[in-house]
Protein backbone atom coordinates (compact mmCIF):
# COMPACT_ATOMS: atom_id res chain seq x y z
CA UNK A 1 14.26 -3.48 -8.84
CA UNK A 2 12.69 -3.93 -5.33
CA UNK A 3 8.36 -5.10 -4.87
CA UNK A 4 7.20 -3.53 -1.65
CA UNK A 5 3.55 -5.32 -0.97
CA UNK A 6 1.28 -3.93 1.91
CA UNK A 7 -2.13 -5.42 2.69
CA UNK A 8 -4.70 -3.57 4.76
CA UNK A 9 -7.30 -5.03 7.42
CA UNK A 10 -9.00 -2.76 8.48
CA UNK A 11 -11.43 -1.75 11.54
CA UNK A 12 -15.34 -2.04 11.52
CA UNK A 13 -15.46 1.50 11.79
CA UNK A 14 -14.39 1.52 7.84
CA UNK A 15 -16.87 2.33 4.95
CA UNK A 16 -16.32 1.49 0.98
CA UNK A 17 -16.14 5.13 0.50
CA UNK A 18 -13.12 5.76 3.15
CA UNK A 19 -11.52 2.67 1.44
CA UNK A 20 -11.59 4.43 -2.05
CA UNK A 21 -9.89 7.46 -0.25
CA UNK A 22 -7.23 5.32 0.45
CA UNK A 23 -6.62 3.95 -2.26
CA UNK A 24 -6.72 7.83 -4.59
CA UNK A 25 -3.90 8.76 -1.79
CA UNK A 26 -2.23 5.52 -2.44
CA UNK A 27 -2.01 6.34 -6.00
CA UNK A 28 -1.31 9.71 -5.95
CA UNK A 29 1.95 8.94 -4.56
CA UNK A 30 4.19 7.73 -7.56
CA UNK A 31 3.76 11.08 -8.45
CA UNK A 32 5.24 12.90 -5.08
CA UNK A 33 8.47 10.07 -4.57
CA UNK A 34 10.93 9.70 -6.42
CA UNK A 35 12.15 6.09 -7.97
CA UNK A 36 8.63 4.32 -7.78
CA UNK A 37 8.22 2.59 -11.51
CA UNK A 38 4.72 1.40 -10.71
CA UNK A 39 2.53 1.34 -8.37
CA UNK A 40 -1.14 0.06 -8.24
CA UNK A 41 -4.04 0.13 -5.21
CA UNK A 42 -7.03 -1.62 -4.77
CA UNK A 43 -10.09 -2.93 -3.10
CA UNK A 44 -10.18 -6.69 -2.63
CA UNK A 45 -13.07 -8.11 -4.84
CA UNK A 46 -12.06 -12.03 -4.00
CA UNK A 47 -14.30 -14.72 -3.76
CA UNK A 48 -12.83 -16.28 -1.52
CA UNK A 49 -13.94 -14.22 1.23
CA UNK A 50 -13.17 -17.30 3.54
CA UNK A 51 -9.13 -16.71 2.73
CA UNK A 52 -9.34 -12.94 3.13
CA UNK A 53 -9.27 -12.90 7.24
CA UNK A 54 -10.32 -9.23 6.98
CA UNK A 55 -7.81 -8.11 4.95
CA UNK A 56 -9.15 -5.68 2.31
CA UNK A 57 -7.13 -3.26 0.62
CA UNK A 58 -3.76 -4.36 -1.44
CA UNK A 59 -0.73 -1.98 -2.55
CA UNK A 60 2.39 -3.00 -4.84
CA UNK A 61 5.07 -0.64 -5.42
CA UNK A 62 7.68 -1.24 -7.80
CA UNK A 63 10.97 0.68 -6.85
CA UNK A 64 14.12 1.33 -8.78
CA UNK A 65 16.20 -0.05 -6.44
CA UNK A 66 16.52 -0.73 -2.65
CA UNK A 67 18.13 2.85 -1.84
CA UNK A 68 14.53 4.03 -3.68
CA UNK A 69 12.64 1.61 -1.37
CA UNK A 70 14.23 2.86 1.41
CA UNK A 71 13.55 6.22 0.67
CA UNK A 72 10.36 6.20 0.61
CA UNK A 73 9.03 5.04 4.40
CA UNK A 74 10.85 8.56 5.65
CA UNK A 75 9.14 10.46 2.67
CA UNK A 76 6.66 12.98 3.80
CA UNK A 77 4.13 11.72 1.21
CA UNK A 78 4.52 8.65 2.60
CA UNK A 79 4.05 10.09 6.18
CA UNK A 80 1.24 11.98 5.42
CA UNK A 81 -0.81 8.61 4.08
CA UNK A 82 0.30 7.01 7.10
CA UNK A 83 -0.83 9.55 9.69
CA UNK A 84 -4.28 9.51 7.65
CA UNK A 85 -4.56 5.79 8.64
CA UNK A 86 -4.59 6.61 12.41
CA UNK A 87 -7.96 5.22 13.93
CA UNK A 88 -8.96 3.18 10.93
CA UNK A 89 -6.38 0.05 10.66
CA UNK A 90 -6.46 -2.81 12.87
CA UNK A 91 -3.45 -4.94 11.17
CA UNK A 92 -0.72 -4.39 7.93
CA UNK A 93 1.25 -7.01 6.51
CA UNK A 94 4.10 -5.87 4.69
CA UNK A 95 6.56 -7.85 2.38
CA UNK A 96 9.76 -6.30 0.44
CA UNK A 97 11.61 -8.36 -2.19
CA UNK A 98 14.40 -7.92 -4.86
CA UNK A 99 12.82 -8.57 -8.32
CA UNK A 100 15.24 -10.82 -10.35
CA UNK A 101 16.87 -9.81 -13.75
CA UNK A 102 15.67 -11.58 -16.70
């Protein structure tokens, strides 16, 4: 199994409202690609706002394996939430890792 973690920052221009749009088209996609296990979105409720440097929106996708997580940057679902982000995100930091066996 494969984690693919993506955190958001986005621009001023953002309101709570777009952010919750985000995240319903976030989790509407373990449903359109294939070999995502689990995935959850959400809004950053921290305390620690003074460790968040504007970073506000998390994702975690569990894949299969690391054919599935490669499959699914090219997917057009995947495309399609992507192009939707035009105009609103200032920064992304992305992290991909194998998940042991037990």
């Amino acid at each position: 199994m494969f984690e693919h973690l993506v955190i958001f920052k986005f621009n001023d221009k953002i309101t709570p409202a777009k952010q919750q749009e985000f995240v319903s088209q976030l989790l509407a996609l373990q449903d359109q690609i294939p070999g995502i296990i689990d995935l959850t979105a959400g809004v950053n409720i921290t305390k620690e706002t003074d460790r968040i440097q504007g970073f506000t929106l998390g994702l975690r996708v569990t894949f299969e394996d690391q054919e599935a997580l490669r499959a699914y940057g090219p997917h057009p679902a995947h495309q399609a939430f992507v192009a939707s982000l035009n105009g609103w995100v200032d920064n992304v930091i992305v992290t991909d890792y194998p998940i042991p066996s037990k």
